[in-house]
PDB file of N, CA and C in Angstrom:
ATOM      1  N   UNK A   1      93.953  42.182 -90.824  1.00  0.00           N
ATOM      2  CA  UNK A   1      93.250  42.296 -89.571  1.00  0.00           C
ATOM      3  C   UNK A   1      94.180  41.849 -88.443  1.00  0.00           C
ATOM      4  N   UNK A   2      93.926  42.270 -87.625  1.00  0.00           N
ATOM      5  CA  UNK A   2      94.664  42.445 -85.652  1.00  0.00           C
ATOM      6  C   UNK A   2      93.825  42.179 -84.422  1.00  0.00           C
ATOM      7  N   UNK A   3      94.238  40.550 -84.485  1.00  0.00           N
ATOM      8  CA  UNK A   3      93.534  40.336 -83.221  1.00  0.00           C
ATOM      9  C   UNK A   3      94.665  41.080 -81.708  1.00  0.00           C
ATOM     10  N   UNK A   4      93.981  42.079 -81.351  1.00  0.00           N
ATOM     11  CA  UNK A   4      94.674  42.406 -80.283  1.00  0.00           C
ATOM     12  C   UNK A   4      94.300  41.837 -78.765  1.00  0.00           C
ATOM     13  N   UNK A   5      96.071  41.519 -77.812  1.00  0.00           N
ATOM     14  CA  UNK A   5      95.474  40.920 -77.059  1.00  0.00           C
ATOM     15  C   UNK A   5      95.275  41.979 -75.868  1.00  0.00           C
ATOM     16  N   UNK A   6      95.281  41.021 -74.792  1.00  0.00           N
ATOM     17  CA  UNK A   6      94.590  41.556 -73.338  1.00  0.00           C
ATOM     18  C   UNK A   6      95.198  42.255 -72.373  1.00  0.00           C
ATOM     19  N   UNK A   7      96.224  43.376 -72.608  1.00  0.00           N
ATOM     20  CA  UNK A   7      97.210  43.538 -71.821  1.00  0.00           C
ATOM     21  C   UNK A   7      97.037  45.126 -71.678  1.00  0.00           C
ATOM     22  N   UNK A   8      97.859  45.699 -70.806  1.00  0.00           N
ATOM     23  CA  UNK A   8      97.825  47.488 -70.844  1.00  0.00           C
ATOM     24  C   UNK A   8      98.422  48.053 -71.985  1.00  0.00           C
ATOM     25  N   UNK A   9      99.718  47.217 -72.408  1.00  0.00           N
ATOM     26  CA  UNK A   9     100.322  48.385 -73.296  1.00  0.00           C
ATOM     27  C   UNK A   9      99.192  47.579 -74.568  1.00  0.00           C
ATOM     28  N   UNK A  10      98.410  46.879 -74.967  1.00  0.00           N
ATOM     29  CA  UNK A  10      97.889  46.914 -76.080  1.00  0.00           C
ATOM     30  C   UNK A  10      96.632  48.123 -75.693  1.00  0.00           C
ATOM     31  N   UNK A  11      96.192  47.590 -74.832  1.00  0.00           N
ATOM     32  CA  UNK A  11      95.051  49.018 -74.776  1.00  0.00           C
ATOM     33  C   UNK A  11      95.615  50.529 -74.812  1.00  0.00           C
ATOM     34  N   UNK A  12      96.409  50.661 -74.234  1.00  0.00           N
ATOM     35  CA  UNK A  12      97.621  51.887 -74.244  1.00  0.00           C
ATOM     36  C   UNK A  12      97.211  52.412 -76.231  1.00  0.00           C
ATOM     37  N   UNK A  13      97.242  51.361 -76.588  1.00  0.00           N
ATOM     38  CA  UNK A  13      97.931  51.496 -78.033  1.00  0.00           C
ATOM     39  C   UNK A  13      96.072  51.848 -78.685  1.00  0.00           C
ATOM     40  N   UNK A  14      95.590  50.577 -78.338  1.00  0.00           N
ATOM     41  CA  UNK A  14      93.736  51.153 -78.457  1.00  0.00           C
ATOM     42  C   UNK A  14      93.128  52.648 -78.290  1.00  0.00           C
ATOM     43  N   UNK A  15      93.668  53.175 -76.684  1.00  0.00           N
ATOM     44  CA  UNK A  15      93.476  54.544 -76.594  1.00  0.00           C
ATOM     45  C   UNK A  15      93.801  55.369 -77.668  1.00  0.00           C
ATOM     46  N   UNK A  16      95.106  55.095 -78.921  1.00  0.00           N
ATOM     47  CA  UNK A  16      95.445  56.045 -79.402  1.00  0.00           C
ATOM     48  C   UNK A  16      94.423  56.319 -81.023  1.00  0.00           C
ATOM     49  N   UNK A  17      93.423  55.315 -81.440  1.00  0.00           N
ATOM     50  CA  UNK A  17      93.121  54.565 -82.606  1.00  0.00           C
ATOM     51  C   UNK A  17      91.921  55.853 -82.689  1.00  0.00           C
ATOM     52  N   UNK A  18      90.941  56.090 -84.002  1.00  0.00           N
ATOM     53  CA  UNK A  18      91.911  55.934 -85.111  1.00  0.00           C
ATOM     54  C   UNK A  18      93.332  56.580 -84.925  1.00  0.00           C
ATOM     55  N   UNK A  19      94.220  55.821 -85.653  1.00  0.00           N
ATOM     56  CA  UNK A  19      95.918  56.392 -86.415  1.00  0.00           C
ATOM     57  C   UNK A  19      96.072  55.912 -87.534  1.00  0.00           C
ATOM     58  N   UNK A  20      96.790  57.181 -88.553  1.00  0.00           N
ATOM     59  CA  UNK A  20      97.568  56.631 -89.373  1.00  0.00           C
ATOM     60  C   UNK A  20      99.195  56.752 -89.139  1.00  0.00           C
ATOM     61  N   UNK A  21      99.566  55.537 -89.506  1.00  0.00           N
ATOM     62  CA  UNK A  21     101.387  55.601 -88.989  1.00  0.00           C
ATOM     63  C   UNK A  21     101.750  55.492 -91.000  1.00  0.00           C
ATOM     64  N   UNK A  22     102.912  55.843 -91.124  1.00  0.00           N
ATOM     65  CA  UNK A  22     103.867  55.391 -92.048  1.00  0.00           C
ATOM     66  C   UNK A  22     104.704  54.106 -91.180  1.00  0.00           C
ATOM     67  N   UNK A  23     104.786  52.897 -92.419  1.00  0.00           N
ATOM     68  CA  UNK A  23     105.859  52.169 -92.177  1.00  0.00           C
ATOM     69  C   UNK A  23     106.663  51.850 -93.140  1.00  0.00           C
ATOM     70  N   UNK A  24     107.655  51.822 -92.015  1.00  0.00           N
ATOM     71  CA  UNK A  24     109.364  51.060 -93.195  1.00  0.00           C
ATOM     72  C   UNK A  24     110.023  49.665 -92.911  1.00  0.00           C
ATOM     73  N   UNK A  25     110.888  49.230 -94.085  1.00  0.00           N
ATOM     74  CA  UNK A  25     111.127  47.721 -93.458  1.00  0.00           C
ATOM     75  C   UNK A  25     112.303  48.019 -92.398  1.00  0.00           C
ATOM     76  N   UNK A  26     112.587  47.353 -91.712  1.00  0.00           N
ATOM     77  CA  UNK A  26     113.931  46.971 -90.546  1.00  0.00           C
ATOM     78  C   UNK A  26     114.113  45.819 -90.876  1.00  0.00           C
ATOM     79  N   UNK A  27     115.496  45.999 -91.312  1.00  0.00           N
ATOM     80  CA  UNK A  27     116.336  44.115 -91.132  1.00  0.00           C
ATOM     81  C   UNK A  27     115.526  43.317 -92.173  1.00  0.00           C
ATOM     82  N   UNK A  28     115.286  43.563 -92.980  1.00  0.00           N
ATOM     83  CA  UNK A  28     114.080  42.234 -93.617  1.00  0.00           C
ATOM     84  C   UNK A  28     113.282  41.238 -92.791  1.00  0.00           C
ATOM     85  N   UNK A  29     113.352  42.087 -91.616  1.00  0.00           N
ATOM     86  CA  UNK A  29     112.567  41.011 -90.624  1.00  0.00           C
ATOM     87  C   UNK A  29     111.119  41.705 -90.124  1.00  0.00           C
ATOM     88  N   UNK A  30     110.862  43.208 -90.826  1.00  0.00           N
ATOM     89  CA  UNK A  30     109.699  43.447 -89.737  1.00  0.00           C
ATOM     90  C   UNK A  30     109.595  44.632 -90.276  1.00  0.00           C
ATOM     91  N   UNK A  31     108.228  45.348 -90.350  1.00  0.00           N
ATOM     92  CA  UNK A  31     108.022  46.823 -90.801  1.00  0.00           C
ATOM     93  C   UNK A  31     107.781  47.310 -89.109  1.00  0.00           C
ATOM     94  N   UNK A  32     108.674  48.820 -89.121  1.00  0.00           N
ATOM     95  CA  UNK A  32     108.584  49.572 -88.183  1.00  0.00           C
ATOM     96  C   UNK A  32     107.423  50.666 -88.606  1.00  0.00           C
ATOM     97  N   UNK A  33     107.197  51.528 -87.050  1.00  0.00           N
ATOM     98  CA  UNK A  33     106.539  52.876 -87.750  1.00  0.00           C
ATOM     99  C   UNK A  33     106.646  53.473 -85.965  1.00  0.00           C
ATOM    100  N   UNK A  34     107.189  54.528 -86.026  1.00  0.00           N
ATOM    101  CA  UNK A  34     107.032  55.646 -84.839  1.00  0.00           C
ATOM    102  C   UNK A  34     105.617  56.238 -83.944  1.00  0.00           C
ATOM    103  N   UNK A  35     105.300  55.500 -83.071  1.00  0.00           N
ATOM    104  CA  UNK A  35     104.087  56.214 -82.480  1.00  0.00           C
ATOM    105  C   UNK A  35     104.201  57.739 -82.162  1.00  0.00           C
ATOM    106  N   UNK A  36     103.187  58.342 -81.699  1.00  0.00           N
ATOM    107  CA  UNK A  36     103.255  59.732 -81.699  1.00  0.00           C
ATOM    108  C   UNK A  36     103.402  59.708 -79.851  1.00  0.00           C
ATOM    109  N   UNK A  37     103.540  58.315 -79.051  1.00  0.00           N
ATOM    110  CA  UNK A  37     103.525  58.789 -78.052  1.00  0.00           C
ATOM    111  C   UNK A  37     104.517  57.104 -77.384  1.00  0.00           C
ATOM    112  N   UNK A  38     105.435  57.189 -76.128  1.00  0.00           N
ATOM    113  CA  UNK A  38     105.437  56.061 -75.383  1.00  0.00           C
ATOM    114  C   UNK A  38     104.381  55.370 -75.501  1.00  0.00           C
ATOM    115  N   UNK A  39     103.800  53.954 -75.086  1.00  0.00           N
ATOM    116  CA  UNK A  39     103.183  53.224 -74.705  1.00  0.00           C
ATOM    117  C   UNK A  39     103.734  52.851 -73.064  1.00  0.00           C
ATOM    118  N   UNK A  40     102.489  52.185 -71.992  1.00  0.00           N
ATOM    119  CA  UNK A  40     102.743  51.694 -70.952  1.00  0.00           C
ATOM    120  C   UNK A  40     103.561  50.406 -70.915  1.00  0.00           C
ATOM    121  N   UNK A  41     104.353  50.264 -70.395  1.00  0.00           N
ATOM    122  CA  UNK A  41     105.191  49.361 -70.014  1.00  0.00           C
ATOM    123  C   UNK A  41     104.485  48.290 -68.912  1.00  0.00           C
ATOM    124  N   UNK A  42     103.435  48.548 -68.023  1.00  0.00           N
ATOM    125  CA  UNK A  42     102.643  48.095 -67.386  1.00  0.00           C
ATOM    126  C   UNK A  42     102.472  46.631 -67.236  1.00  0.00           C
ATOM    127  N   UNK A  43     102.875  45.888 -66.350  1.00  0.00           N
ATOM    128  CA  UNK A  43     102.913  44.393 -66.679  1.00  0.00           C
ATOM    129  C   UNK A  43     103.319  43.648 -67.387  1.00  0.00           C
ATOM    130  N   UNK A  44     104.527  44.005 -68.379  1.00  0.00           N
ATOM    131  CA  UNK A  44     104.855  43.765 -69.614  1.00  0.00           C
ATOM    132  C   UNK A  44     105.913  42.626 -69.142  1.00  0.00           C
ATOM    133  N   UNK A  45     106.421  41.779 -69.735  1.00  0.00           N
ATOM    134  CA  UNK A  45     107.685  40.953 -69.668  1.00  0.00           C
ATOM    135  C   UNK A  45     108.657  41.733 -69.885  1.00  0.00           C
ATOM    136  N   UNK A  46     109.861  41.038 -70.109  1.00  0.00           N
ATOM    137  CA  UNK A  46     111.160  42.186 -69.998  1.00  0.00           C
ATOM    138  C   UNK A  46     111.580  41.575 -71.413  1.00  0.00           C
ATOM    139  N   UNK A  47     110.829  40.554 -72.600  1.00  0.00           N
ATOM    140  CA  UNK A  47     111.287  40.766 -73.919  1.00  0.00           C
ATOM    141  C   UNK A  47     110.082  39.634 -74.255  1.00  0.00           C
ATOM    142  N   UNK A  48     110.091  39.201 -75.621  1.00  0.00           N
ATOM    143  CA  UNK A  48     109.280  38.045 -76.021  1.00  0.00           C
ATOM    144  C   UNK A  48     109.873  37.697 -77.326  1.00  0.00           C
ATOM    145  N   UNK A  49     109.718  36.607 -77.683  1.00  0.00           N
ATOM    146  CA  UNK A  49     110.343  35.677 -79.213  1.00  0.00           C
ATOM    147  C   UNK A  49     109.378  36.295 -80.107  1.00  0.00           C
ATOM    148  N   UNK A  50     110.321  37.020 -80.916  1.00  0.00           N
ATOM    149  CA  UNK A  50     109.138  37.712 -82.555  1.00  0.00           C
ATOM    150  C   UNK A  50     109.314  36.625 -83.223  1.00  0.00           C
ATOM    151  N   UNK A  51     107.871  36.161 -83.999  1.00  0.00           N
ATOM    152  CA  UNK A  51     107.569  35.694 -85.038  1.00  0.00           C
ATOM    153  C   UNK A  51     106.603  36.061 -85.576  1.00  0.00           C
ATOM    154  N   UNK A  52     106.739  35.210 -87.260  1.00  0.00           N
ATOM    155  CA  UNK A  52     106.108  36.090 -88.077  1.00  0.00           C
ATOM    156  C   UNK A  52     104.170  35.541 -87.966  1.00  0.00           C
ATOM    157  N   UNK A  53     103.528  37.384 -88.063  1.00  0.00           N
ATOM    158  CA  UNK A  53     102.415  37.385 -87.415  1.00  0.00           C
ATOM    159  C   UNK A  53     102.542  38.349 -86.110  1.00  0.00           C
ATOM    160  N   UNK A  54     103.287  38.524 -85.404  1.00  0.00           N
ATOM    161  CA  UNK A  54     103.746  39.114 -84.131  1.00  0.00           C
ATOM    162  C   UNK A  54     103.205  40.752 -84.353  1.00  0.00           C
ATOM    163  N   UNK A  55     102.384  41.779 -83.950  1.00  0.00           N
ATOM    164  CA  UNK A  55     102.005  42.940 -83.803  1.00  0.00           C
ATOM    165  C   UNK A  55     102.690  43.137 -82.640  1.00  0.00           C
ATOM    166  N   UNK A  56     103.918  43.963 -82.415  1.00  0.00           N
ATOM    167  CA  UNK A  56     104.384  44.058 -81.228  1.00  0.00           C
ATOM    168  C   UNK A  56     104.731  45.752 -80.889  1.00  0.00           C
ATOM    169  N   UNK A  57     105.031  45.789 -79.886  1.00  0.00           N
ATOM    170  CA  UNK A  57     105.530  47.172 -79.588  1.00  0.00           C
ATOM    171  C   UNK A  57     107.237  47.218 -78.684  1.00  0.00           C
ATOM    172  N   UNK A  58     107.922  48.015 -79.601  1.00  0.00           N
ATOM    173  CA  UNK A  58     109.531  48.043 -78.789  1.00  0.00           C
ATOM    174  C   UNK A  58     109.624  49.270 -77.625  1.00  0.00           C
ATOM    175  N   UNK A  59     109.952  48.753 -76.655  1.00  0.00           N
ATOM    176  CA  UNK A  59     109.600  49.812 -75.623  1.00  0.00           C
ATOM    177  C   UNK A  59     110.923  50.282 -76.038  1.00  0.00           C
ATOM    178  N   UNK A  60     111.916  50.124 -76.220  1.00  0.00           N
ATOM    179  CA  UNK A  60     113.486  50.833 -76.022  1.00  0.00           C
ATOM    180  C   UNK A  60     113.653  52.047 -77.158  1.00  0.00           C
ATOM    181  N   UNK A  61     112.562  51.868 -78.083  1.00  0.00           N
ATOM    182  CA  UNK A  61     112.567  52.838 -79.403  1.00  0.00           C
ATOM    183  C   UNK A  61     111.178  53.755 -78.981  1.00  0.00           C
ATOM    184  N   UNK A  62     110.060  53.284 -78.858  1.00  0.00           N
ATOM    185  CA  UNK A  62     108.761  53.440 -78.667  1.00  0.00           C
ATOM    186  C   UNK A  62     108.598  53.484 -80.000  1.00  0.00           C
ATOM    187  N   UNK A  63     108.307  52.188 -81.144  1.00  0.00           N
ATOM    188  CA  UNK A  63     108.105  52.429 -81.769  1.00  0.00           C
ATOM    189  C   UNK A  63     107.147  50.667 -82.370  1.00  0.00           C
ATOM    190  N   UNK A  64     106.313  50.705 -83.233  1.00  0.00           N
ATOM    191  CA  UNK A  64     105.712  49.700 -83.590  1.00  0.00           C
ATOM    192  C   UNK A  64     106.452  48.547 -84.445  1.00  0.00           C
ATOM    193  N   UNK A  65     105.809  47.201 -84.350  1.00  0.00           N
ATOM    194  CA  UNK A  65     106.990  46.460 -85.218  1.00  0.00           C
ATOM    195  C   UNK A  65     106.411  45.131 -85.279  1.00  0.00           C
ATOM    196  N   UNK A  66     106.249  44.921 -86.455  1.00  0.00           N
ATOM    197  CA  UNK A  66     105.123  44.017 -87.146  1.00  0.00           C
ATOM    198  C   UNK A  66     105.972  42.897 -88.131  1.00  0.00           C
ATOM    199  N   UNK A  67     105.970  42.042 -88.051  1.00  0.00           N
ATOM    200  CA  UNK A  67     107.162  41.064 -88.049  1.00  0.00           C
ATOM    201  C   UNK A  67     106.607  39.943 -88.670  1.00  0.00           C
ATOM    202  N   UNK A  68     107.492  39.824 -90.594  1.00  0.00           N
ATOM    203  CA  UNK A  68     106.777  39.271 -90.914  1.00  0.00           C
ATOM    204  C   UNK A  68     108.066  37.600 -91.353  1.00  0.00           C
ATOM    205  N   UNK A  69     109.364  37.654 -90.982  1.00  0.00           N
ATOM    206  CA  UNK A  69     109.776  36.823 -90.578  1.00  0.00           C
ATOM    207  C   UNK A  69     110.305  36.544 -89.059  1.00  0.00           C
ATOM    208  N   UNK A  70     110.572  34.966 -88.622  1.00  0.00           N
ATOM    209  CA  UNK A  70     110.997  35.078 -87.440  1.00  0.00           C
ATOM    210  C   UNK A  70     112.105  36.020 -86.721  1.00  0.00           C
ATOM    211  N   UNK A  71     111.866  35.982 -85.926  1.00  0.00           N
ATOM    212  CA  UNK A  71     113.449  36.709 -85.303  1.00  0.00           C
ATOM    213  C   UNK A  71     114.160  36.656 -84.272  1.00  0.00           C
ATOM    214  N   UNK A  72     113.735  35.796 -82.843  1.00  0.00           N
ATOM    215  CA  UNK A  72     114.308  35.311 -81.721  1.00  0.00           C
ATOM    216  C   UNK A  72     113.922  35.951 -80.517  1.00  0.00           C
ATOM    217  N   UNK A  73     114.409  35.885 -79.846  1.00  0.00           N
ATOM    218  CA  UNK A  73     114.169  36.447 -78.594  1.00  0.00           C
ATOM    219  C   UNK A  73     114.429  38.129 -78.336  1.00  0.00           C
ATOM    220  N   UNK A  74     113.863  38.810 -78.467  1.00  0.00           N
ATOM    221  CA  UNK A  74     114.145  40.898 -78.161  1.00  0.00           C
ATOM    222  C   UNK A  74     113.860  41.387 -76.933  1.00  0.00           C
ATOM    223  N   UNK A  75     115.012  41.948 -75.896  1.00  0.00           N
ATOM    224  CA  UNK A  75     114.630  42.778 -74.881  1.00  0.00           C
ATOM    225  C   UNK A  75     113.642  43.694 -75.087  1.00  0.00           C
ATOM    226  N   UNK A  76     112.639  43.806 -74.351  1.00  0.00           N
ATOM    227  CA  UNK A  76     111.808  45.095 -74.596  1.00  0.00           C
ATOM    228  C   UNK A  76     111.060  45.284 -75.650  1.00  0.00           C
ATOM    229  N   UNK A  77     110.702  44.052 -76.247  1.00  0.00           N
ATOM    230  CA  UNK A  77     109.469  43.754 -76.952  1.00  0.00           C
ATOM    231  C   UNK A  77     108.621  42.904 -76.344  1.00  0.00           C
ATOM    232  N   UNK A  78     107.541  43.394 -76.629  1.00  0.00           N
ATOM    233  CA  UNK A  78     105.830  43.811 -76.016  1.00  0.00           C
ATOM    234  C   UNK A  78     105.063  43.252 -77.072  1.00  0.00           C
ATOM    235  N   UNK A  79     104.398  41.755 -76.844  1.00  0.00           N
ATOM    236  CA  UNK A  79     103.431  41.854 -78.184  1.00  0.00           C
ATOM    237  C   UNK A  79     102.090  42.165 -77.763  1.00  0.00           C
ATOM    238  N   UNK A  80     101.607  43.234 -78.989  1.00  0.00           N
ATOM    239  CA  UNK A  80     100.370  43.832 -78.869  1.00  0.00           C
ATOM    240  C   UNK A  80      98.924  42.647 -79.195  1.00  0.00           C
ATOM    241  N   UNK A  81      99.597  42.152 -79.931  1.00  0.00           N
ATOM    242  CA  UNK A  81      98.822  40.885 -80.991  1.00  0.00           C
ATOM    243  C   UNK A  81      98.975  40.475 -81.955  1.00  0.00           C
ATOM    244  N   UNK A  82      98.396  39.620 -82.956  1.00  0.00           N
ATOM    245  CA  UNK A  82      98.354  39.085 -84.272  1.00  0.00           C
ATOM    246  C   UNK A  82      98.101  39.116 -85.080  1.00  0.00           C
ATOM    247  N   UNK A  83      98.485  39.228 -86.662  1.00  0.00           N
ATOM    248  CA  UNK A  83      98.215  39.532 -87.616  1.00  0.00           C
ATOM    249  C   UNK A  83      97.176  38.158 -87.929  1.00  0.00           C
ATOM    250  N   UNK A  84      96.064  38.215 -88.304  1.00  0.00           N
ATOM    251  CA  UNK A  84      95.224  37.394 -88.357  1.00  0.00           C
ATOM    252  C   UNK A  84      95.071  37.116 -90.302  1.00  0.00           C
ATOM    253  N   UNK A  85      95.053  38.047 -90.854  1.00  0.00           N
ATOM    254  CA  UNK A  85      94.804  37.770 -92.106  1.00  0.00           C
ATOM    255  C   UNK A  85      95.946  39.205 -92.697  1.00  0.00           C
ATOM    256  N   UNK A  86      96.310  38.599 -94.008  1.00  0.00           N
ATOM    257  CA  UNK A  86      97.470  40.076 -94.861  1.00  0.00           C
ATOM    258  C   UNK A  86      99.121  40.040 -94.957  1.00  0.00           C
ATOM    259  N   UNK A  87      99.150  38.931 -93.606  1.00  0.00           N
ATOM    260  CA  UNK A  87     100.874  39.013 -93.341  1.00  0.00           C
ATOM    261  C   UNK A  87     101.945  38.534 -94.714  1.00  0.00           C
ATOM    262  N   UNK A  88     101.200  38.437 -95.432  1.00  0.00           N
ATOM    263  CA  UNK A  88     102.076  38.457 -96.912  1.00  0.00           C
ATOM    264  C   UNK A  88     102.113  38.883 -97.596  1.00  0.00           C
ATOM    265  N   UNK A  89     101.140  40.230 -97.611  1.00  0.00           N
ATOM    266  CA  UNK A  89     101.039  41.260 -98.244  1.00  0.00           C
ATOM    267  C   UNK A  89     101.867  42.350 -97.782  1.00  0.00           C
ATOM    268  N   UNK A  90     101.974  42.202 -96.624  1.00  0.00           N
ATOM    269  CA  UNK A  90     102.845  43.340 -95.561  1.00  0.00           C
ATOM    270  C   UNK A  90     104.393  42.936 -96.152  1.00  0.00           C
ATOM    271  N   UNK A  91     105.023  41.789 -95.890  1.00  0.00           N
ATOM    272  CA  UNK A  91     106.423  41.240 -96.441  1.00  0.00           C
ATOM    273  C   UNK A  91     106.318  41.380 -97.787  1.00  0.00           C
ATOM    274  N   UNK A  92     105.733  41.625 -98.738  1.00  0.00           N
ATOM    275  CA  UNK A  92     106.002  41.807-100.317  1.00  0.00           C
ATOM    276  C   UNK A  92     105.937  43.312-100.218  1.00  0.00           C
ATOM    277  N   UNK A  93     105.007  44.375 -99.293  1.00  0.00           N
ATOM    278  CA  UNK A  93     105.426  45.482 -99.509  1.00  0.00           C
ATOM    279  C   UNK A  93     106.672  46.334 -99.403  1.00  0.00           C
ATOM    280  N   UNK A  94     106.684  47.340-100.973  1.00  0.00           N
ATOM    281  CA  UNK A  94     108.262  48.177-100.757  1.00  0.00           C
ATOM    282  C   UNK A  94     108.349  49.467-100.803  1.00  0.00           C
ATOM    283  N   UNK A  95     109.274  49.968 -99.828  1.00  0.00           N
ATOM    284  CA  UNK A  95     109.343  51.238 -99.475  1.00  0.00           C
ATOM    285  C   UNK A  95     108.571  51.459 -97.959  1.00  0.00           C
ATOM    286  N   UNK A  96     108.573  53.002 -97.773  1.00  0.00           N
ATOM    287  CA  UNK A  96     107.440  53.193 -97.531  1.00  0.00           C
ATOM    288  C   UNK A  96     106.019  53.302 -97.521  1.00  0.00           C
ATOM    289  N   UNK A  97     105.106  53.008 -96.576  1.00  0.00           N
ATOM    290  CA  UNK A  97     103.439  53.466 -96.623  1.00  0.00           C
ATOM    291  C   UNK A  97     102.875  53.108 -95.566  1.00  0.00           C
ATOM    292  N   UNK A  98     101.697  53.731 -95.570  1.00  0.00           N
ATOM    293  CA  UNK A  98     100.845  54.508 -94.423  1.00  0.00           C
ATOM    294  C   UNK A  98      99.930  53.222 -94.512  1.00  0.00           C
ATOM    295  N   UNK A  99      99.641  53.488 -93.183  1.00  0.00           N
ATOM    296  CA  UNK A  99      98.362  52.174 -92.282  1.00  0.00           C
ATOM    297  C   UNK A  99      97.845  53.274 -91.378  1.00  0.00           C
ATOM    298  N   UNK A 100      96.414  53.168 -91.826  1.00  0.00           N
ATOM    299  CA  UNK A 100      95.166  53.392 -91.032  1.00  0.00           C
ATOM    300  C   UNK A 100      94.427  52.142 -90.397  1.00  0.00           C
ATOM    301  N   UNK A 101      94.893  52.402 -88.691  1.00  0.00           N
ATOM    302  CA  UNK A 101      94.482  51.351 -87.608  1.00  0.00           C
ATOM    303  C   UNK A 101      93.037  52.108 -86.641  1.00  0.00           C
ATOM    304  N   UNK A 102      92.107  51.116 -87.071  1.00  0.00           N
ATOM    305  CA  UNK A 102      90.930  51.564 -86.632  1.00  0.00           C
ATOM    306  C   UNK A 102      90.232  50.802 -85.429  1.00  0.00           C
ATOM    307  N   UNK A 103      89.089  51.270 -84.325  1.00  0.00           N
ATOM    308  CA  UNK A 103      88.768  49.764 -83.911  1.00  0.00           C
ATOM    309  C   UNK A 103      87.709  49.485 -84.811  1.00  0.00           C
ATOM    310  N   UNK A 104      87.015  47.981 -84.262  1.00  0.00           N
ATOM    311  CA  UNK A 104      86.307  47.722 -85.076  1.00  0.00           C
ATOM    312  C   UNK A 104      85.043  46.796 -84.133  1.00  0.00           C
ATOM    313  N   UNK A 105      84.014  46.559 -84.270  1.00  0.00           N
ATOM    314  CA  UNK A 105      83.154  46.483 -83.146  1.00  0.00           C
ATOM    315  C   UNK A 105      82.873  44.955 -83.306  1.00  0.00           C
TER     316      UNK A 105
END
């Protein structure tokens, strides 16, 4: 589960739901997956410190990035929100696979 927070590019990302994305690992630090569209940049900071738990979005790729060890400070990362419950299920997963992101009321 994804507590998402209060910002444009997370709603940006809300507008697009349901989605299913494929994801892959990057760096052993974080599963990526390609949106089908930019997200708003809209009020955003110009980077934020990934850690693990972090639901974020990379504006420089436009692509998603869910981060399940730390990783420091990234230009042009956007966090969407938090992995609330699973984030160790996500880091033991291998290969590729698909996530269906829904809202939920």
């Amino acid at each position: 589960m994804v507590k998402v927070y209060d910002n444009p590019t997370s709603k940006d990302f809300l507008s697009l739901l349901p989605m299913t994305l494929t994801f892959e690992d990057y760096a052993g630090t974080e599963k990526i997956s390609n949106l089908p569209k930019k997200l708003t940049k809209e009020d955003a900071p110009s980077g934020c410190d990934a850690s693990v738990g972090n639901f974020t979005y990379y504006s420089p790729w436009g692509n998603l990035a869910i981060f399940y060890r730390d990783f420091g400070f990234a230009n042009g990362l956007i966090k969407l929100g938090k992995i609330e419950s699973g984030i160790e299920k996500l880091a033991s997963m291998k290969g590729n696979f698909t996530v269906t992101f829904e809202k939920m009321d």
